[in-house]
Protein backbone atom coordinates (compact mmCIF):
# COMPACT_ATOMS: atom_id res chain seq x y z
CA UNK A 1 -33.21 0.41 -5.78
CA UNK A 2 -29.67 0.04 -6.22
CA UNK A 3 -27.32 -1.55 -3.51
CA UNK A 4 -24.43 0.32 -1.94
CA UNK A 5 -21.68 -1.95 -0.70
CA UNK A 6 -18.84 -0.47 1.81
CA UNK A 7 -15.36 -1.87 1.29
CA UNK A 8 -12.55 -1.32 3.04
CA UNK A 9 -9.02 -2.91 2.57
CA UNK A 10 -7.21 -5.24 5.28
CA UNK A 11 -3.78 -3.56 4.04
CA UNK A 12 -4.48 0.04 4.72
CA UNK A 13 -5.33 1.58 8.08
CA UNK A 14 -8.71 1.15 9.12
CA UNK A 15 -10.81 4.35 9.92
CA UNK A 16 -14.70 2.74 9.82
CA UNK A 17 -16.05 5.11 12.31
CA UNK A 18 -15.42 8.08 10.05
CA UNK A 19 -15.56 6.36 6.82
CA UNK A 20 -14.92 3.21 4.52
CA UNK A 21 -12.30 3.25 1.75
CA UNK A 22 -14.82 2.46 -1.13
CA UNK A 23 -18.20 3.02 -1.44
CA UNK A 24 -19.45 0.27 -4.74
CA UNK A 25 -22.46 0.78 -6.56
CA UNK A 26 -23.58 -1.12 -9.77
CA UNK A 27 -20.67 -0.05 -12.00
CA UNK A 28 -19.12 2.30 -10.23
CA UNK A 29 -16.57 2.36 -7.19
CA UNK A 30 -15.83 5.60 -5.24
CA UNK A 31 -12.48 5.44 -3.35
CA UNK A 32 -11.81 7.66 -0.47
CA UNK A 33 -8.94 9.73 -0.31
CA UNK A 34 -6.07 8.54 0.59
CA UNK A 35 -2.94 9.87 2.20
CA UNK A 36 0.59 8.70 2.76
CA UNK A 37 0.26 6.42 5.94
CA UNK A 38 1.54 3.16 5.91
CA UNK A 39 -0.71 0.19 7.83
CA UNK A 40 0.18 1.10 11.21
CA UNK A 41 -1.26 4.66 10.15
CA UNK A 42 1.76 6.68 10.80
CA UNK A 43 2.66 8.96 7.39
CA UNK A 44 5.78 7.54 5.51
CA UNK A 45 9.21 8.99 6.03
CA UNK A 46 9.84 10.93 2.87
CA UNK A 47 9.26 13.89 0.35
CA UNK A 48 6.50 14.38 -1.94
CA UNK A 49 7.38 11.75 -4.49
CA UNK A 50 7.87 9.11 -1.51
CA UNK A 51 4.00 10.33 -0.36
CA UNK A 52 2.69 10.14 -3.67
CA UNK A 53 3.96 6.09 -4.34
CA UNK A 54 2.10 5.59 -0.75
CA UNK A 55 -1.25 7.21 -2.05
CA UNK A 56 -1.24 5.38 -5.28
CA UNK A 57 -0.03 2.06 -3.56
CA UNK A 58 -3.01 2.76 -0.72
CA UNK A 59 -5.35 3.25 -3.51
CA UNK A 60 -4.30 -0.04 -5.10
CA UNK A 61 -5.11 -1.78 -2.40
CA UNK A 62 -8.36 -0.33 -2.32
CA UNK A 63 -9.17 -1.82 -5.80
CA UNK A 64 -8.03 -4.44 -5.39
CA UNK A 65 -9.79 -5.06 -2.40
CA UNK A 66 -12.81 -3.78 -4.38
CA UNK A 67 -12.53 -6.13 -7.27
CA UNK A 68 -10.77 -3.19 -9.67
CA UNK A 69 -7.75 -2.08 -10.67
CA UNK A 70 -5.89 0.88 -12.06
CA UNK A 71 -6.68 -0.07 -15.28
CA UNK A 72 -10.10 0.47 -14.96
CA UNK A 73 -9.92 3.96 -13.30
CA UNK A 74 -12.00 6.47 -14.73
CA UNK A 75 -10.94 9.99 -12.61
CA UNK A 76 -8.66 11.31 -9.89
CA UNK A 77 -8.28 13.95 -7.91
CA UNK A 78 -5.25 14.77 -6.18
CA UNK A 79 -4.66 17.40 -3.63
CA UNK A 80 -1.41 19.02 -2.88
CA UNK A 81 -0.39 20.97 0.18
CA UNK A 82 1.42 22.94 -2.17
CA UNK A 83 1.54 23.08 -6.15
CA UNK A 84 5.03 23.63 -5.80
CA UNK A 85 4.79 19.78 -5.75
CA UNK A 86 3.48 19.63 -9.03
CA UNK A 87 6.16 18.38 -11.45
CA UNK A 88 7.82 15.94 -8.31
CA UNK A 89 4.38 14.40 -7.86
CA UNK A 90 3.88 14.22 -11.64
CA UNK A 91 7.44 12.20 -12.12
CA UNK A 92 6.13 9.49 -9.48
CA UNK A 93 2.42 9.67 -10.98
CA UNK A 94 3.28 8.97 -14.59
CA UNK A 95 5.58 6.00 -13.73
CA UNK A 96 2.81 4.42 -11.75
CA UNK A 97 -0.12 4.58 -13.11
CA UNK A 98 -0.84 2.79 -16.18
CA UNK A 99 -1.56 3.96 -20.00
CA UNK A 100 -3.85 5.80 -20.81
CA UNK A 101 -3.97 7.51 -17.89
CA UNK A 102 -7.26 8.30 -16.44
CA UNK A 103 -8.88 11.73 -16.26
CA UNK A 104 -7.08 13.97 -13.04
CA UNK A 105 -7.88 17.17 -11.38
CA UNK A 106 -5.32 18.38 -9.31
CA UNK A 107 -5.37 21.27 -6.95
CA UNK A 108 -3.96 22.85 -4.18
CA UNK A 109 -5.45 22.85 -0.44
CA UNK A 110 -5.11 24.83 2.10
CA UNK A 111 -5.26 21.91 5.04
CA UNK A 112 -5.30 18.04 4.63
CA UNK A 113 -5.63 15.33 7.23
CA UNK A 114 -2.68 15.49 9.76
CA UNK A 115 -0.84 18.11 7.55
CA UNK A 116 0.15 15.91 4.85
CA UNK A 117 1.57 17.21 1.76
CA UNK A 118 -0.86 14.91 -0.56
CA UNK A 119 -4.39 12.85 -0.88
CA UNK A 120 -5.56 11.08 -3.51
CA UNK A 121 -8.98 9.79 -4.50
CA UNK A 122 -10.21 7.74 -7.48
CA UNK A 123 -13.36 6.54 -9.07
CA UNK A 124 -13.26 2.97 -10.73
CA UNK A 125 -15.76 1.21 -12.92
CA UNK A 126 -15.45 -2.71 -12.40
């Protein structure tokens, strides 16, 4: 039977009565999506590309906390309010993550948590 371990990061906003921020299984770490709050939970001031350095930065911590890092990223998914977005959240997304980027969907939804304009969630190996 495998273990499940529940991680969550000290540097991002804590939400453990509705979920943890990784979910690590033997190989395999499962990073909840995350969206452009700061610690104190309140959403960044900014645009799009602002948002998207806070999601990528939030997920960071994540793996890190995790024992990962971008490196070893194997997918994302990123949702956009709007896929107007696209190209802006691209710009920010190349710069930041590093070569050879991993695997992406990206897709537009209707409604995300407290109306933000983008979430972001990853799966790592370690």
């Amino acid at each position: 039977m495998s273990t499940v371990e529940k991680i969550n990061s000290e540097e991002n906003p804590s939400f453990t009565h509705i979920l943890s921020h990784a979910a690590k299984v033997p190989g395999l770490i499962f990073l909840s999506g995350q969206t452009p709050v700061g610690k104190d939970g309140k959403v960044v001031e900014g645009g799009i590309q602002e948002h998207t350095a806070q999601c990528i930065n939030n997920l960071g911590n994540v793996l890190k906390a995790s024992g990962s890092s971008w490196e070893k990223v194997v997918k994302v998914n990123v949702y956009l309010k709007n896929m107007d977005d696209f190209g802006a959240m691209n710009q920010v997304y190349e710069k930041l993550l590093p070569n050879p980027k991993p695997a992406r969907t990206c897709i537009q939804a209707a409604k995300l948590p407290n109306d933000v304009d983008v979430e972001i969630e990853a799966i790592a190996a370690y």
